[in-house]
Each structure stands twice: as structure tokens, then as C-alpha cells.
Protein backbone atom coordinates (compact mmCIF):
# COMPACT_ATOMS: atom_id res chain seq x y z
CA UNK A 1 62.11 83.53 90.24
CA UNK A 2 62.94 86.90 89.49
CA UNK A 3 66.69 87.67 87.67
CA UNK A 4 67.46 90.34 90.71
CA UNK A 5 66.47 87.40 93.06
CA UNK A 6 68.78 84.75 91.00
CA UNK A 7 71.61 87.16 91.49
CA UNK A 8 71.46 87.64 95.04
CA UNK A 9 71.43 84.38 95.73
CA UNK A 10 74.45 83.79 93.34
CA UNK A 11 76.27 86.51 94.92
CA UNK A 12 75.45 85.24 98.66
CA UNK A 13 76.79 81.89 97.17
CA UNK A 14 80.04 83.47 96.05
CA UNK A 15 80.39 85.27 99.99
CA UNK A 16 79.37 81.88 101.89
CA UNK A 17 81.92 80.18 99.75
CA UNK A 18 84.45 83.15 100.39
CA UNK A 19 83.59 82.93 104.26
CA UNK A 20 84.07 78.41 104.51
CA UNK A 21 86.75 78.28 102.43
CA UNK A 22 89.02 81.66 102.74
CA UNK A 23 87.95 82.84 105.99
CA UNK A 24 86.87 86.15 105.00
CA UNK A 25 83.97 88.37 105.69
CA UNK A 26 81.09 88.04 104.16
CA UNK A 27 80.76 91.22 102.76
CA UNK A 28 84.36 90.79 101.38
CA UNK A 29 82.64 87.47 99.26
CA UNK A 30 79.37 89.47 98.65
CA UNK A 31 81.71 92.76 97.09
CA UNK A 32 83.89 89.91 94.99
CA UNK A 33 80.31 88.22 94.05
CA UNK A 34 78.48 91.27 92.97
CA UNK A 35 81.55 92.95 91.19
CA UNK A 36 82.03 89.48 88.82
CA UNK A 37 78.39 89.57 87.75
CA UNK A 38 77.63 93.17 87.81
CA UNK A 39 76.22 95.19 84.44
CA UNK A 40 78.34 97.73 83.83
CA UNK A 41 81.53 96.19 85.46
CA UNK A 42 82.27 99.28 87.06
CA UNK A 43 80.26 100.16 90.36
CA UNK A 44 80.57 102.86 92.46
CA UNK A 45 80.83 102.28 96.67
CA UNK A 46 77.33 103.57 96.57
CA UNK A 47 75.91 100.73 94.09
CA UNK A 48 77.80 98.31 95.87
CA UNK A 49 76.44 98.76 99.13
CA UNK A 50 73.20 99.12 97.86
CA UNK A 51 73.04 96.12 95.81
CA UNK A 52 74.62 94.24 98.98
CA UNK A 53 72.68 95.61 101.89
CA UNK A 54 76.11 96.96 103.68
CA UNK A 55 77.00 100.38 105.65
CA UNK A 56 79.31 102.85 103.82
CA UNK A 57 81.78 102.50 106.48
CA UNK A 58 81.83 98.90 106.42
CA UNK A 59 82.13 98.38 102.54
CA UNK A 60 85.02 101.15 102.42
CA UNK A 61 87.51 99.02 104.62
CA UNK A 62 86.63 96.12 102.49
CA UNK A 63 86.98 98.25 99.27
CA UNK A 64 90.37 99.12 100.55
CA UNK A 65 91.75 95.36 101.50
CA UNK A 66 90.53 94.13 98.14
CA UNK A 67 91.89 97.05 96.48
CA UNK A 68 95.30 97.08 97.98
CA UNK A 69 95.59 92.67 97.63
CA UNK A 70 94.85 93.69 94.14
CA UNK A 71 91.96 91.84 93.05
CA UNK A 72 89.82 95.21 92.88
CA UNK A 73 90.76 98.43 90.93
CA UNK A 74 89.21 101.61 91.57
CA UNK A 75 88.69 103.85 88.51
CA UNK A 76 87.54 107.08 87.81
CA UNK A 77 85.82 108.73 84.36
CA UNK A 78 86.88 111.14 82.96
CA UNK A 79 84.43 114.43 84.17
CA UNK A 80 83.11 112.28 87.09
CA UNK A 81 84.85 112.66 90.58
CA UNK A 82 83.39 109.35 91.56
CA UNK A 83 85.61 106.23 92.42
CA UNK A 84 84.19 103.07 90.63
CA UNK A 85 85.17 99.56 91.20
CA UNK A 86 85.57 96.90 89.40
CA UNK A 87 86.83 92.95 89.54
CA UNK A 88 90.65 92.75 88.17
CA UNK A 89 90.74 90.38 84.74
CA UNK A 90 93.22 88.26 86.63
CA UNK A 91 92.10 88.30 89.80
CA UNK A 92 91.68 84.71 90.14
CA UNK A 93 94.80 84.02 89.03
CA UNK A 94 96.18 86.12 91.48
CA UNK A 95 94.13 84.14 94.60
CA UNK A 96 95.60 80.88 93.07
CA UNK A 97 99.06 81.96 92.59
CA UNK A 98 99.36 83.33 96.70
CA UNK A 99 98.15 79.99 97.40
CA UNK A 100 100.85 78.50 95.64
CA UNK A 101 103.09 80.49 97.24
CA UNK A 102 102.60 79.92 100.27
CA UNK A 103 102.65 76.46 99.64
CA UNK A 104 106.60 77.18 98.86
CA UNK A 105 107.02 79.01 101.71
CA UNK A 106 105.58 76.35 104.07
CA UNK A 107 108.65 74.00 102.19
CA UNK A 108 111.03 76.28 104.04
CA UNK A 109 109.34 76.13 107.30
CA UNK A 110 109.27 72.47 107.12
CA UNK A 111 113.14 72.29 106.33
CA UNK A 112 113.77 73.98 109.24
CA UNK A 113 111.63 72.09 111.84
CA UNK A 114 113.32 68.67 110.59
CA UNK A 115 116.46 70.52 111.49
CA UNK A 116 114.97 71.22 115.03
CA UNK A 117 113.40 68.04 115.58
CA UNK A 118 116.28 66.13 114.14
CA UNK A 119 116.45 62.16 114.32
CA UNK A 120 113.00 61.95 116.67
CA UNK A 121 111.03 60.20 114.33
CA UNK A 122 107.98 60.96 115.30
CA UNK A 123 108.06 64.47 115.35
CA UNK A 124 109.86 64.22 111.65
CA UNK A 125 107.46 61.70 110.54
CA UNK A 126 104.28 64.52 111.39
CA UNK A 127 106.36 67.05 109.70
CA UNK A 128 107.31 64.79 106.82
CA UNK A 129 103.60 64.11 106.21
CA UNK A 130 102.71 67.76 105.85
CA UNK A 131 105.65 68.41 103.67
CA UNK A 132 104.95 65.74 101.16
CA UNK A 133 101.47 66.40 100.82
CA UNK A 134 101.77 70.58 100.05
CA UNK A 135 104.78 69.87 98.06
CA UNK A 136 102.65 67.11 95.62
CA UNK A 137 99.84 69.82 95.77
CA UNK A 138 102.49 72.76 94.43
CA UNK A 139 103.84 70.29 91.79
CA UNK A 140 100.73 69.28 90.31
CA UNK A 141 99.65 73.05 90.33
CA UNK A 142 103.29 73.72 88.55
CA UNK A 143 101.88 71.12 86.12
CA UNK A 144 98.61 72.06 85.11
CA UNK A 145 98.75 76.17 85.01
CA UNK A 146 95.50 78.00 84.73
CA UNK A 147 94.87 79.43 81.29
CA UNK A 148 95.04 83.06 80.28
């Protein structure tokens, strides 16, 4: 098997698992995929949709999510008026850290439906259930933090 063909098949990997587990498109996973294992890191919106088979259009509204969640800069060089693109060093970090988060936040949402559901226990005991199991999640994430 070719290299090329290896690394399309990596990269459509990286988008299917980007698309079950995250919900997002799959040109969102195939623009994260290509961006980690492209050589030179920076790519311009041209290579990118190229190398990934998408529309202009298309990859630009992607290009601007990823770019404004901050997991993707866009660059210039100096002399060249093109924008290139390229994979943040901690964007990883930063996709594991928003999950954390809002693992906190759903802690305060749970407070406040025991409040509303108050001594029913079986509408605490659902709530409860949730509660305990995001909260052991967040804790053993607060435990073991990833590496720099």
C-alpha cells in the first residue's frame, strides 16, 4: 500500500472518530486529521481541500470554527499573502480541558435540579446517579493531568 494511501485512510480514521465520538463533521475530523500528519505543518485552504477532497466554501466555515475554538492557527509568511494553517501544539489539551469543564458545569446544573426535585427520591436518585458518575470522571481527570 502506497504512503499517500496509508494517510488517507489515517486521516479518514481521525474524521470517523471525530464524527462517533464528538459529533462533528467529517470534514471538521478530516481538516484536524490531515493538519496533525501533514509535511510541512503549515497548509494553505487550497492544500487542504485538495488533500481532503472538499469545496472551498465548505472547508472555509470549517477553517473558521476550528480557528476561532482555537485548535487551528492561521499564519502567514512573510512576502506571501497566503493564509496557512496549521494544528495548535496544545490543541489536545485544549479538547480535554472543555470536556472537563463542562463536566463542572454539569455539577451546578445538578445542584440545582436536587433543589427542584427536592425530597422525591426518585427523581433525586436519577439525578444523583449522573452527578456522581461526572463528578468521579472530573476527579480522576484532576488526578492524572495530561503531560506537557
Amino acid at each position: 500500500m502506497a504512503d499517500e494511501d496509508r494517510v488517507a485512510r489515517w486521516v479518514e480514521r481521525v474524521a470517523t472518530f471525530c464524527v462517533d465520538e464528538w459529533g462533528l463533521p467529517p470534514i471538521t475530523g478530516r481538516i484536524l486529521g490531515w493538519l496533525m500528519i501533514s509535511d510541512p505543518p503549515e497548509q494553505s485552504a487550497g492544500e487542504i481541500a485538495d488533500v481532503i477532497s472538499a469545496s472551498r466554501a465548505s472547508l472555509t466555515s470549517n477553517m473558521r470554527f476550528l480557528t476561532v475554538i482555537g485548535l487551528v492557527r492561521r499564519t502567514r509568511r512573510p512576502g506571501d499573502r497566503t493564509a496557512y494553517y496549521r494544528i495548535e501544539d496544545d490543541a489536545w489539551q485544549k479538547v480535554v480541558q472543555r470536556k472537563l469543564d463542562s463536566l463542572g458545569a454539569f455539577g451546578e446544573i445538578a445542584d440545582e435540579g436536587l433543589a427542584i426535585a427536592g425530597a422525591d427520591e426518585s427523581r433525586t436518585e436519577r439525578i444523583r446517579a449522573a452527578q456522581e458518575s461526572l463528578t468521579w470522571l472530573r476527579d480522576i481527570a484532576a488526578r492524572n493531568p495530561p503531560k506537557p
